[in-house]
N, C-alpha and C. Protein backbone atom coordinates (compact mmCIF):
# COMPACT_ATOMS: atom_id res chain seq x y z
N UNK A 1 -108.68 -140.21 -43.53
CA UNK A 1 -107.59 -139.94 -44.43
C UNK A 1 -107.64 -138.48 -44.87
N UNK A 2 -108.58 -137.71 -44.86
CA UNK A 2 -108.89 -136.36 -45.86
C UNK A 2 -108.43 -135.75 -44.29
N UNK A 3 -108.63 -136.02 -43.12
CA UNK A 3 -108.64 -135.18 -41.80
C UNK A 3 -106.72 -135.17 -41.87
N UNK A 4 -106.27 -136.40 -42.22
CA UNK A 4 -104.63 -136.31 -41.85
C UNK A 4 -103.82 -135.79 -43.35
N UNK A 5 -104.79 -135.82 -43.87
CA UNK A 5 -104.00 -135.26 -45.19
C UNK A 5 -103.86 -133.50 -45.33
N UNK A 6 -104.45 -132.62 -44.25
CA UNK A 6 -104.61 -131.81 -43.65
C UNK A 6 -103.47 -131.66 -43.08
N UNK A 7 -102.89 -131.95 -42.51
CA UNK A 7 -101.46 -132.28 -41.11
C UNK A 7 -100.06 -132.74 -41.95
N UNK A 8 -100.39 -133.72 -42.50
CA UNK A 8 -99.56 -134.42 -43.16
C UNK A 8 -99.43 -134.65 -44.49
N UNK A 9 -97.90 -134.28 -45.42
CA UNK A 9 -98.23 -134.66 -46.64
C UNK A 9 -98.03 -136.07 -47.00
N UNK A 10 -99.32 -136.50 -47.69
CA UNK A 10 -99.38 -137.84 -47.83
C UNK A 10 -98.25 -138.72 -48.63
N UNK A 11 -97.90 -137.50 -49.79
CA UNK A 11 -96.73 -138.42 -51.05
C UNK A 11 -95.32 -138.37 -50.26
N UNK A 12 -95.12 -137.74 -48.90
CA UNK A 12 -93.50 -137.98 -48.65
C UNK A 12 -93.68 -139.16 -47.20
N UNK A 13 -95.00 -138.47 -47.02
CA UNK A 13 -94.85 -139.75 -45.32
C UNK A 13 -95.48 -140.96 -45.18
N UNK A 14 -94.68 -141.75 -44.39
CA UNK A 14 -95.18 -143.07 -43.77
C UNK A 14 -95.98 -142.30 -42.59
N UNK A 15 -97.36 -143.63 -42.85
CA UNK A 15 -97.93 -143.22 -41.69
C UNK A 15 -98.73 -144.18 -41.21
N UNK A 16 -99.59 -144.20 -39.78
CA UNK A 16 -100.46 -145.32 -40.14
C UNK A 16 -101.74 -144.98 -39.32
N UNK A 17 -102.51 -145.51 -39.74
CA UNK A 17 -104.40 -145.30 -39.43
C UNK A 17 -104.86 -146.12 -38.28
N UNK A 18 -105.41 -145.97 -37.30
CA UNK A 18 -105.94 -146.50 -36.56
C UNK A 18 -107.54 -146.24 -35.88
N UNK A 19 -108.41 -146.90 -36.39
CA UNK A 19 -109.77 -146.23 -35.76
C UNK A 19 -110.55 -147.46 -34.85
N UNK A 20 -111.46 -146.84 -34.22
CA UNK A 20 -111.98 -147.85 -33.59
C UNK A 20 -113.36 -146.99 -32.24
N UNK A 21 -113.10 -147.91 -31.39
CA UNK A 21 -114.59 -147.18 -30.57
C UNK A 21 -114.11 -147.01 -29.15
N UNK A 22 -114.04 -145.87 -28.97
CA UNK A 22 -113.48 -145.67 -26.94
C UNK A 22 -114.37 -145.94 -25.97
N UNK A 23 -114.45 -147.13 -25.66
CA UNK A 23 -115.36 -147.64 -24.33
C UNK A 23 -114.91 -147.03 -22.89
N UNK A 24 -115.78 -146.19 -22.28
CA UNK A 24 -115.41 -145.52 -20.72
C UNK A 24 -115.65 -146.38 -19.88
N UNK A 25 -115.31 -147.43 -19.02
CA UNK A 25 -115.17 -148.45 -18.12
C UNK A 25 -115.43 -147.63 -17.04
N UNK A 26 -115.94 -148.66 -15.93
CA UNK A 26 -116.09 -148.10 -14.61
C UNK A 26 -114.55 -148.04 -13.79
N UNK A 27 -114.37 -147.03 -12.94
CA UNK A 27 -113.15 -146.56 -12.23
C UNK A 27 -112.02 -145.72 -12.90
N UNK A 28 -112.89 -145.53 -13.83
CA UNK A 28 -111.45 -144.28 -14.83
C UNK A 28 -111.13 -145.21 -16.10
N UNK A 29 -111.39 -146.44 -16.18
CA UNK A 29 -110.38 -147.36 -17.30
C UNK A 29 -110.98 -147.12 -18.37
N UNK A 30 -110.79 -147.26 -19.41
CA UNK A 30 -110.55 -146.66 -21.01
C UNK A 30 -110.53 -148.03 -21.57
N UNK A 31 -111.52 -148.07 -22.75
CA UNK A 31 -110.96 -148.87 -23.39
C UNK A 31 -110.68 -149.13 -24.99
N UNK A 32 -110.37 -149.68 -26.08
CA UNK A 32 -110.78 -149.17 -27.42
C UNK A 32 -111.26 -150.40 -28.32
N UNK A 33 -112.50 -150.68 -29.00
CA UNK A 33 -112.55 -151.95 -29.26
C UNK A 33 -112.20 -151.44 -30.75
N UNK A 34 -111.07 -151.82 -31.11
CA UNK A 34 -110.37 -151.85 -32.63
C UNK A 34 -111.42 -151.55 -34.22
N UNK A 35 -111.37 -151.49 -35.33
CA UNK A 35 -111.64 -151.05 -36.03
C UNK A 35 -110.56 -151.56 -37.32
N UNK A 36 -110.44 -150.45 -38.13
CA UNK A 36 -109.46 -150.39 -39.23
C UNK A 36 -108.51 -150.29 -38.92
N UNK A 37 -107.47 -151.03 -38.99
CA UNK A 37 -105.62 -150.35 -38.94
C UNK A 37 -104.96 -150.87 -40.15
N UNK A 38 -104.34 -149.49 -40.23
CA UNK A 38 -103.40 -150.22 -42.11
C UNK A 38 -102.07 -149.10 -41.38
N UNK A 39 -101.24 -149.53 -42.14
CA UNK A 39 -100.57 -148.56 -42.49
C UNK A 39 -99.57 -148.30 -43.86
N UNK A 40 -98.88 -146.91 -44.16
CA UNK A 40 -98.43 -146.76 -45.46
C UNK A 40 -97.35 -146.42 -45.38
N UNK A 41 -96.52 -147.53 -46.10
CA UNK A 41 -95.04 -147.37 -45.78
C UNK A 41 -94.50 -147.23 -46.85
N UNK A 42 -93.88 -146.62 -47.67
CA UNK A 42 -93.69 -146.35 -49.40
C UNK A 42 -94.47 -146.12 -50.00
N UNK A 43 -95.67 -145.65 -49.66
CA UNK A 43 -96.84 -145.61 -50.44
C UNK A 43 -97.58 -146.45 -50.72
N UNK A 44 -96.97 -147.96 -49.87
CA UNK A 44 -97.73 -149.30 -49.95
C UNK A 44 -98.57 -149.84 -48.96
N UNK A 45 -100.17 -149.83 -49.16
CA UNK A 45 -100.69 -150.41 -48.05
C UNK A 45 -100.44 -151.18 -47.45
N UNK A 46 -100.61 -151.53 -45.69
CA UNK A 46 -100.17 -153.06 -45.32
C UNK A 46 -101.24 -152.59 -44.20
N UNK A 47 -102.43 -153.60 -44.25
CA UNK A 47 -103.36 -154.38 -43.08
C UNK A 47 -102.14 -154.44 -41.67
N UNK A 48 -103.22 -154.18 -40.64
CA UNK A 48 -102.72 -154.57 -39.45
C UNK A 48 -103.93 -154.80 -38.90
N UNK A 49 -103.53 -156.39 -38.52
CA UNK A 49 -104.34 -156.99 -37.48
C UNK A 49 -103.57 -156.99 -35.84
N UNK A 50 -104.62 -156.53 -35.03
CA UNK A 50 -104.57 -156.26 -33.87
C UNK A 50 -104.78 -157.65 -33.10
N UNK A 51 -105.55 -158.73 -33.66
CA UNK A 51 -106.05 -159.80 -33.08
C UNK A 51 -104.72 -160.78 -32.73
């Protein structure tokens, strides 16, 4: 949050967070095993589940 609050001002924008862990697969494939996701839409938190 302190890294995008840098970029972005927090009191006018919607935005939303996504973190997690980048797994390098064999043959080039990518992968991300999820973490935190919210996002802020009026200034109101809302959870996002990925599951």
């Amino acid at each position: 949050q302190r890294a995008l609050s840098k970029l972005v001002n927090l009191d006018k924008a919607d935005y939303a967070v996504f973190t997690g862990i980048q797994i390098h697969g064999p043959d080039g494939m990518n992968y991300v095993s999820p973490d935190i996701c919210y996002a802020i839409i009026d200034k109101a938190k809302k959870d996002i589940s990925l599951k």
